[in-house]
N, C-alpha and C. Protein backbone atom coordinates (compact mmCIF):
# COMPACT_ATOMS: atom_id res chain seq x y z
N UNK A 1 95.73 80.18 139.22
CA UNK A 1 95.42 81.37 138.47
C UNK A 1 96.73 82.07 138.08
N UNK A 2 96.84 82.77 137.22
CA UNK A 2 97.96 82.88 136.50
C UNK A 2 97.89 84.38 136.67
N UNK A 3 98.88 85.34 137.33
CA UNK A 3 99.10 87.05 137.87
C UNK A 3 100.28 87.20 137.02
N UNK A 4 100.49 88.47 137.13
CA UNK A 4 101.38 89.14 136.56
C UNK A 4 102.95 88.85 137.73
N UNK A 5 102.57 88.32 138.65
CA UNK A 5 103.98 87.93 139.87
C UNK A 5 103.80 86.87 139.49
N UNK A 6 103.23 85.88 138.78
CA UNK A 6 103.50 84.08 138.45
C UNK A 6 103.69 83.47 137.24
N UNK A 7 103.38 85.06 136.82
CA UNK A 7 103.50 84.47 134.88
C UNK A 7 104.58 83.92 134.65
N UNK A 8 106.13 84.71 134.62
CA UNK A 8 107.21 84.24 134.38
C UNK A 8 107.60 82.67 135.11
N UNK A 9 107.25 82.33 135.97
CA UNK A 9 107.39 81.40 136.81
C UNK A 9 106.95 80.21 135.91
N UNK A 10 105.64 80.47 136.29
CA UNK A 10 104.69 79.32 135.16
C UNK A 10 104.47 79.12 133.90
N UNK A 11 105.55 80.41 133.10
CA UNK A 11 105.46 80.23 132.04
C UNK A 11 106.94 79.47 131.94
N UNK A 12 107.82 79.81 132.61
CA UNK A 12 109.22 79.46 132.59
C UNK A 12 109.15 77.54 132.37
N UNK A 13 108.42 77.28 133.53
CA UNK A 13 108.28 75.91 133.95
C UNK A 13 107.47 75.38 132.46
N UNK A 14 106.57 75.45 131.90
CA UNK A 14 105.98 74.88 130.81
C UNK A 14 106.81 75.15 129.39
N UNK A 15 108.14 76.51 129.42
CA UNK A 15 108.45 76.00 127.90
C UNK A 15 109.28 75.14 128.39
N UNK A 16 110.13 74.62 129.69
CA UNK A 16 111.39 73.65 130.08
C UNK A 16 110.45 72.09 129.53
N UNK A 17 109.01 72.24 129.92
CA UNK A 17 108.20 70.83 129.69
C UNK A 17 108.28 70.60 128.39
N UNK A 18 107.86 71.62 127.27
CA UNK A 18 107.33 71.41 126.03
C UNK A 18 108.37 71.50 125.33
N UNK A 19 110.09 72.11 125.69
CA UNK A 19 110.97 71.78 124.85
C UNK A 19 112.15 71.14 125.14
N UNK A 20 111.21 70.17 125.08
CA UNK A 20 112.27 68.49 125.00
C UNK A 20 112.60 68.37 124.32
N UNK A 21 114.08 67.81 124.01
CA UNK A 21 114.57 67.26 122.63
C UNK A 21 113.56 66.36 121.81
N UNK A 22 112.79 64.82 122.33
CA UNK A 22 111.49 64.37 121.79
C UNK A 22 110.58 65.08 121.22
N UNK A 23 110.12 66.17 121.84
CA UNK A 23 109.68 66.98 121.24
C UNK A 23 109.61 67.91 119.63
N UNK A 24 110.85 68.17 119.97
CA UNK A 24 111.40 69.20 119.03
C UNK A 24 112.00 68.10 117.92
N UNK A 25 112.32 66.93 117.69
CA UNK A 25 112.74 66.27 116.58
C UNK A 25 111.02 65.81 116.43
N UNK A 26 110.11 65.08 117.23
CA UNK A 26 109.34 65.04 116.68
C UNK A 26 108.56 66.20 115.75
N UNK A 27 108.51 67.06 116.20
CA UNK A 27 107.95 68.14 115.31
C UNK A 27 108.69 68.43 114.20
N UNK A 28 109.95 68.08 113.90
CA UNK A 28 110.68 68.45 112.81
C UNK A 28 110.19 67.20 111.79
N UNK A 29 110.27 66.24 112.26
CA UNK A 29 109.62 65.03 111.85
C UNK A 29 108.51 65.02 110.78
N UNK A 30 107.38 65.86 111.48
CA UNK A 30 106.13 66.27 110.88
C UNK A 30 106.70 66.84 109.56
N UNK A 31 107.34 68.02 109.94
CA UNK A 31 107.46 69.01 108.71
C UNK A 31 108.27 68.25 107.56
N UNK A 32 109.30 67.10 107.82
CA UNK A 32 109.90 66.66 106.75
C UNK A 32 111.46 67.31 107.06
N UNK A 33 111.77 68.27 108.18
CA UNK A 33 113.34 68.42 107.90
C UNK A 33 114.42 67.09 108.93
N UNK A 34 113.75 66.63 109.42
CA UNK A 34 114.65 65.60 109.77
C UNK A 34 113.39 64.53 110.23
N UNK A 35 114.02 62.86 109.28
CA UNK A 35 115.00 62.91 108.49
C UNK A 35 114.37 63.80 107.39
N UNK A 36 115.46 64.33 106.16
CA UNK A 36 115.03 65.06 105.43
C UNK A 36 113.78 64.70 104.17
N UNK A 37 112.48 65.18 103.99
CA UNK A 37 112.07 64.54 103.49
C UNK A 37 111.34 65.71 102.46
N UNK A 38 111.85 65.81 101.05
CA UNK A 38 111.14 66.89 100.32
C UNK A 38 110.07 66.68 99.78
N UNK A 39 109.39 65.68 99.67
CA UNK A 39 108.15 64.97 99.68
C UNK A 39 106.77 65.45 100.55
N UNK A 40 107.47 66.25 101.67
CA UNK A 40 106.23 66.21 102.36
C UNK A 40 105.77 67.21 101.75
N UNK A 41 105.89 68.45 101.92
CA UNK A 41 105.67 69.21 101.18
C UNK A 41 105.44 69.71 99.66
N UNK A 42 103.76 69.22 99.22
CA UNK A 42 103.81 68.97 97.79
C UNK A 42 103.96 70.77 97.38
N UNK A 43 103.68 70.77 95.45
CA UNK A 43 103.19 71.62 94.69
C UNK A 43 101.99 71.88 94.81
N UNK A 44 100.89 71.36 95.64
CA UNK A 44 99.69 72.64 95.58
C UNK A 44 99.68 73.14 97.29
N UNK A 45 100.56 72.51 97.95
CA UNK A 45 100.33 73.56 99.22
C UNK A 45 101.15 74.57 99.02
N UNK A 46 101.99 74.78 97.56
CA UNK A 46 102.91 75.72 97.50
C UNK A 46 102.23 76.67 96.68
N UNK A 47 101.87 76.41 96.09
CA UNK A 47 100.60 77.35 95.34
C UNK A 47 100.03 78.65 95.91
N UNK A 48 100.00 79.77 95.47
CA UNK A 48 99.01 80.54 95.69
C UNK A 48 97.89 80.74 96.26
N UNK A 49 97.00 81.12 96.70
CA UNK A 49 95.71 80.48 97.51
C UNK A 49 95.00 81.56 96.61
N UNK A 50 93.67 80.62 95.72
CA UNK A 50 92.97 81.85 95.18
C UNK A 50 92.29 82.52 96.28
N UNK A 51 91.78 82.61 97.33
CA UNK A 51 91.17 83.02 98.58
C UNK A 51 91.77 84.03 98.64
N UNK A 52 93.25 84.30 99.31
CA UNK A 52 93.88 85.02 99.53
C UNK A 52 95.04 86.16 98.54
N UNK A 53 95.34 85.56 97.70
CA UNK A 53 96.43 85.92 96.93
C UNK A 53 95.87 86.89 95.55
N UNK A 54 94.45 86.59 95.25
CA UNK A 54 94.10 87.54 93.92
C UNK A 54 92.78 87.99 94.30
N UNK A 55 93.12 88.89 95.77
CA UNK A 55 92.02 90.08 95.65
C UNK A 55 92.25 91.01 95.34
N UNK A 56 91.35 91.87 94.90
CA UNK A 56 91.44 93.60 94.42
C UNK A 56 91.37 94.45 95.45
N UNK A 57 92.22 94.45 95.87
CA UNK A 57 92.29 95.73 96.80
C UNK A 57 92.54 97.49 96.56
N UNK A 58 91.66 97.80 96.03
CA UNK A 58 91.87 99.24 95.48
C UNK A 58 91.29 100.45 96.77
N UNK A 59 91.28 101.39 96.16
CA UNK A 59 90.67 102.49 97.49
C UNK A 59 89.66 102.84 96.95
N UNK A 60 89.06 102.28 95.60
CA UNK A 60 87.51 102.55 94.93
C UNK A 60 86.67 101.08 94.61
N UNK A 61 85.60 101.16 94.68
CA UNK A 61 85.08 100.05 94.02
C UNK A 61 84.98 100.06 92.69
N UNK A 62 85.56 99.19 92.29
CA UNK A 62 85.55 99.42 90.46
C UNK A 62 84.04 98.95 89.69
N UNK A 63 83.98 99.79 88.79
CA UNK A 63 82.88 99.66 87.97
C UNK A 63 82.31 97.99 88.06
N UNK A 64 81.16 97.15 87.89
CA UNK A 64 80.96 96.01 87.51
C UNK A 64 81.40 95.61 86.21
N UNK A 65 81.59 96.26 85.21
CA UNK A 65 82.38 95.62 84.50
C UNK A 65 83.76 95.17 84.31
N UNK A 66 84.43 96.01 85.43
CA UNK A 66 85.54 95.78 85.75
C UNK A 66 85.91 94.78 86.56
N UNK A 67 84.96 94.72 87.65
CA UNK A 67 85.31 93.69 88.48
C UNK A 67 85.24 92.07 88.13
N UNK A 68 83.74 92.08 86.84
CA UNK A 68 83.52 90.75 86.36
C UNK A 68 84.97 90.69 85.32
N UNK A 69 85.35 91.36 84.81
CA UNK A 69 86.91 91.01 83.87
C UNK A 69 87.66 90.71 84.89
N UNK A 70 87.88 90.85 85.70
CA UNK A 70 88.83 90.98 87.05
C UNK A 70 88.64 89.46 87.87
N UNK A 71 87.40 88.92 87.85
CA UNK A 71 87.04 87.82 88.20
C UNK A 71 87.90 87.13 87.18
N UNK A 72 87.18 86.52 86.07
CA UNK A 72 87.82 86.04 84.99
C UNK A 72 88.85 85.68 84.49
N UNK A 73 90.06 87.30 84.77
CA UNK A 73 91.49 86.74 84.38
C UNK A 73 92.04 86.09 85.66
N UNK A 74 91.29 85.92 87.16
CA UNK A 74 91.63 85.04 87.77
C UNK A 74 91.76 83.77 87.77
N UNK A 75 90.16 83.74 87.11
CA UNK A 75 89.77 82.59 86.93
C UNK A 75 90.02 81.44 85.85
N UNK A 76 90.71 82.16 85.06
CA UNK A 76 91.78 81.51 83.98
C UNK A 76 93.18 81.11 84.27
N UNK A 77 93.96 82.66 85.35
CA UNK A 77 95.62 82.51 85.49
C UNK A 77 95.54 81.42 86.50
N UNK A 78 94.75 81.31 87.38
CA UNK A 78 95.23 80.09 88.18
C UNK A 78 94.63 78.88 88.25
N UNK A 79 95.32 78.09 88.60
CA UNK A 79 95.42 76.53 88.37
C UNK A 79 94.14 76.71 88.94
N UNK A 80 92.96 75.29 88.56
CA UNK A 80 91.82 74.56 89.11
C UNK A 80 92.41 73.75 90.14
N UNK A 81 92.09 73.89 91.51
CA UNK A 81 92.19 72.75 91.89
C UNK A 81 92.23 71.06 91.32
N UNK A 82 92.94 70.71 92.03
CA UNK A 82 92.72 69.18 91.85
C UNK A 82 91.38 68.76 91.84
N UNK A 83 90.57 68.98 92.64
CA UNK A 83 89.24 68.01 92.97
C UNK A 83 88.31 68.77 91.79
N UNK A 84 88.63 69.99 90.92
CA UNK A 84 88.50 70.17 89.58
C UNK A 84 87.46 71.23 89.99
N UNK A 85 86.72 71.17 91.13
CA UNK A 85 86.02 72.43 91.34
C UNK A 85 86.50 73.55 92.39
N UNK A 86 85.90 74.41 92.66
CA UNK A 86 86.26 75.34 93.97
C UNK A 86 85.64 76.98 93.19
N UNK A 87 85.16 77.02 94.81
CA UNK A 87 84.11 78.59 95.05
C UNK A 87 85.08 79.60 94.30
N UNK A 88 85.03 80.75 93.73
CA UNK A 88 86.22 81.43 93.21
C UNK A 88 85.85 82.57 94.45
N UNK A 89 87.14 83.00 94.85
CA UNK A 89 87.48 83.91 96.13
C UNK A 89 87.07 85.76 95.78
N UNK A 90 87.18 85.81 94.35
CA UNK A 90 87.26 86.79 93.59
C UNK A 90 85.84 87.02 93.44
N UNK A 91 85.17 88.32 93.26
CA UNK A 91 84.04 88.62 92.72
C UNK A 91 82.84 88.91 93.64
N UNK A 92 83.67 90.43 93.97
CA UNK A 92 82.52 90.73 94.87
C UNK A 92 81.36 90.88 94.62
N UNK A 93 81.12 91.13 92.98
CA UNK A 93 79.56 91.67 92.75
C UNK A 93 79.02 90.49 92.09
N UNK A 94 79.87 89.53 91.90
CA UNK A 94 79.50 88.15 90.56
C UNK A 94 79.35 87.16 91.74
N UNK A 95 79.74 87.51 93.03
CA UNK A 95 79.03 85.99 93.79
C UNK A 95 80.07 84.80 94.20
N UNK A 96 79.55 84.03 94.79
CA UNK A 96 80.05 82.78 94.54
C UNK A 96 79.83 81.97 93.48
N UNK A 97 80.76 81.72 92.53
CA UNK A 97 80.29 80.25 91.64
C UNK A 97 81.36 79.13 91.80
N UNK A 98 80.67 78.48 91.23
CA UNK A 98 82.08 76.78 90.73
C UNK A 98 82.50 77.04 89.80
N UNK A 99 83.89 77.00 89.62
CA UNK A 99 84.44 76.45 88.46
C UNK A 99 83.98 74.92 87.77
N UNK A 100 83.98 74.73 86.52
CA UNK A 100 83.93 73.09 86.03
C UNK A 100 85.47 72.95 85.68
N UNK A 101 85.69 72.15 85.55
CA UNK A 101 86.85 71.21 85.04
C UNK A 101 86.89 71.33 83.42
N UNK A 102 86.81 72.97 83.00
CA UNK A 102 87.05 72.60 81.28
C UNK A 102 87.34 74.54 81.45
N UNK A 103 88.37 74.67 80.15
CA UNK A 103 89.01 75.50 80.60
C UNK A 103 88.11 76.75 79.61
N UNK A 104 86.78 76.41 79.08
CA UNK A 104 85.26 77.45 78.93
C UNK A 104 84.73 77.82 79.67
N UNK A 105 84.75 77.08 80.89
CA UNK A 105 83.77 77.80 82.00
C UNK A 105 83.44 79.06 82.76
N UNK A 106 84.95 79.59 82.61
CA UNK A 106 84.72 80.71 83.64
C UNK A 106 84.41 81.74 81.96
N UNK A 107 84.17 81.56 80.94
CA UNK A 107 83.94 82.15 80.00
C UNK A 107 82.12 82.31 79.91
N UNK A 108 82.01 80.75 80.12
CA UNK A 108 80.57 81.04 79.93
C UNK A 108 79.87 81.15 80.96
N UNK A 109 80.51 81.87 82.20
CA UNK A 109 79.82 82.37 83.18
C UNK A 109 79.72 84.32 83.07
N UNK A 110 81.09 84.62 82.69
CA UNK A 110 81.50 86.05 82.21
C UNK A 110 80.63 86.58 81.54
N UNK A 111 80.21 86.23 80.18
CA UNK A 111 79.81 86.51 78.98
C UNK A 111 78.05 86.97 79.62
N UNK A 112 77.42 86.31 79.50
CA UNK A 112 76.27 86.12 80.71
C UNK A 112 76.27 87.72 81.53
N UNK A 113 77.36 87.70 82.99
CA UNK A 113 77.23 88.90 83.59
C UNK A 113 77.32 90.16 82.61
N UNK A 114 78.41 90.09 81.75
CA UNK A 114 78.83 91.28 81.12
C UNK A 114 77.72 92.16 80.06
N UNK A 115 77.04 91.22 79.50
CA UNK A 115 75.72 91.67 78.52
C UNK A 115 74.31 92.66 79.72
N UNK A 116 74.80 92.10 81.12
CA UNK A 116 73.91 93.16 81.83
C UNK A 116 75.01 94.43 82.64
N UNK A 117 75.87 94.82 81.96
CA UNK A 117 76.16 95.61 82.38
C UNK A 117 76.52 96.65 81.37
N UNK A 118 77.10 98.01 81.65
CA UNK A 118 77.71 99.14 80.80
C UNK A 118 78.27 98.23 79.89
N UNK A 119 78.89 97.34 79.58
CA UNK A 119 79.96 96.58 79.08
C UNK A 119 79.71 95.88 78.06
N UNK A 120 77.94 95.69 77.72
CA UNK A 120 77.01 94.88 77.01
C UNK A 120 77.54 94.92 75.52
N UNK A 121 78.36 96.08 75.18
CA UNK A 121 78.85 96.31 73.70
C UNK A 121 80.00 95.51 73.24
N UNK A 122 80.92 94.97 74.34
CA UNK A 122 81.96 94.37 73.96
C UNK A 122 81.36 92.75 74.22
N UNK A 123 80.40 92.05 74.18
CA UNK A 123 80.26 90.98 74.20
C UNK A 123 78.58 90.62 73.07
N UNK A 124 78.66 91.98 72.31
CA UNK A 124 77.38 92.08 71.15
C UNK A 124 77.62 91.45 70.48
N UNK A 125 76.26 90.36 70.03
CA UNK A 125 76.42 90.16 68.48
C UNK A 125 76.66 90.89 67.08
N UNK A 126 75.88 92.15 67.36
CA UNK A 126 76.10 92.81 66.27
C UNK A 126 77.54 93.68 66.26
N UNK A 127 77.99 93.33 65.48
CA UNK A 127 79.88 94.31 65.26
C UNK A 127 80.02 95.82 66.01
N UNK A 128 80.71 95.93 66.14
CA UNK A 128 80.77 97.76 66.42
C UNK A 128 81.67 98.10 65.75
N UNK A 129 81.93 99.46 64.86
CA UNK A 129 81.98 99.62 64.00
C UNK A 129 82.79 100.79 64.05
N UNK A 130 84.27 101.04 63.48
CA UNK A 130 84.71 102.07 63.62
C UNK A 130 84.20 103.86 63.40
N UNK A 131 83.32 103.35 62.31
CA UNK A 131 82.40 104.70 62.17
C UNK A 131 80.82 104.96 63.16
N UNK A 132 80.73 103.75 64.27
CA UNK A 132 80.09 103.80 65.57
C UNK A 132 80.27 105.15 66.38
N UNK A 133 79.29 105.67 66.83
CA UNK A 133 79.48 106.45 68.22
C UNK A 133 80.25 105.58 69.36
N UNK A 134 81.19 105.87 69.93
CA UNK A 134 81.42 104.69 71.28
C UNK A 134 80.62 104.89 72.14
N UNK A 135 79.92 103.81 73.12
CA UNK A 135 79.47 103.56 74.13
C UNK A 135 79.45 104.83 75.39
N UNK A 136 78.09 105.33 75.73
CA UNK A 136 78.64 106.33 76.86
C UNK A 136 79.01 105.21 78.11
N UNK A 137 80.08 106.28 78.82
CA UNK A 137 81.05 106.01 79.78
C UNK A 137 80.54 106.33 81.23
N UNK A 138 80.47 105.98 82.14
CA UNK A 138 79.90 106.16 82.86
C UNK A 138 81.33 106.95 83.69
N UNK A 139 81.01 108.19 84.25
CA UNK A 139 82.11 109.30 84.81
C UNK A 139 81.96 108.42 86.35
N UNK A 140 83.52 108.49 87.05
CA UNK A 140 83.39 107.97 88.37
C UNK A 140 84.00 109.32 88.98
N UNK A 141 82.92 109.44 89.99
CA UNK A 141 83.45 110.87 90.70
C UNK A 141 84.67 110.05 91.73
N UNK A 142 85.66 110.69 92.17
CA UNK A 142 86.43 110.40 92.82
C UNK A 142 87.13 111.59 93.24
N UNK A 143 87.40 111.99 94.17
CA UNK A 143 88.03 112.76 94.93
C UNK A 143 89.27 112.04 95.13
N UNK A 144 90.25 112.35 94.35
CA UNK A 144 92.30 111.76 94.54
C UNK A 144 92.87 112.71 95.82
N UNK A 145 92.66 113.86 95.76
CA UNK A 145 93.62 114.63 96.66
C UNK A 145 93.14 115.66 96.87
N UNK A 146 93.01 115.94 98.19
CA UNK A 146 92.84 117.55 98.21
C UNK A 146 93.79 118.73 98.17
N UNK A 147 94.80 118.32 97.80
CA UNK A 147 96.22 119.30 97.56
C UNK A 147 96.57 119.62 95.93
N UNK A 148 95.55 118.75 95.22
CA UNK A 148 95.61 118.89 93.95
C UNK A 148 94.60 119.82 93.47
N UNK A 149 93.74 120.01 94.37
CA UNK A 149 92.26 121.21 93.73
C UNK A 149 92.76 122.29 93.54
């Protein structure tokens, strides 16, 4: 059993085990720095992770029409996987979908959400028209600061 009077002891004794020279070149081994090998390490483990790298992290939830545009220019700026599909990481209110392997898709998934939302005017058939009323706006209450009231 491992105490706070044996830790150092037993911990001392297991890194002397685990850092062996065998050891430690083998593990370098793995990674490719000795011998040197820049190969191991391709271009898509260097990549971005859509999972991680293009969420929206704001301190509001943005409108649904915002968020489905927000999906979208993700879903365009970054590369498709190789295996040509993958869940998109993005889109809290749009879900999980697949991408296809053609660079319309995440269009003709967009187009679709956006006609049911506030947003339905910028994806109309019929024109809008500079002498149009614009679209009402939907007001987001937000409280920024209380040193500003």
């Amino acid at each position: 059993m491992v105490t706070k009077q044996n830790f150092l002891e037993i911990y001392g004794a297991a890194h002397v085990c685990a850092l062996q020279p065998e050891t430690i070149v083998s593990a370098f081994q793995k990674t490719g720095i000795h011998p040197y090998n820049p190969n191991i390490v391709t271009k898509a483990m260097l990549a971005p992770s859509r999972k991680t790298s293009n969420k929206l992290n704001l301190p509001i939830v943005p409108p649904t029409p915002v968020q489905i545009m927000t999906d979208l220019i993700v879903d365009v700026t970054q590369p498709v996987p190789e295996n040509g599909h993958e869940a998109s990481a993005s889109g809290s209110r749009s879900g999980s979908r697949t991408l296809l392997n053609s660079s319309h898709a995440p269009m003709r998934i967009t187009l679709p959400q956006l006609k049911s939302t506030t947003a339905a005017f910028a994806v109309s058939e019929s024109p809008v028209k500079s002498s149009s009323n614009p679209p009402p706006v939907e007001a987001i209450a937000m409280e920024i600061s209380p040193i500003l009231k």
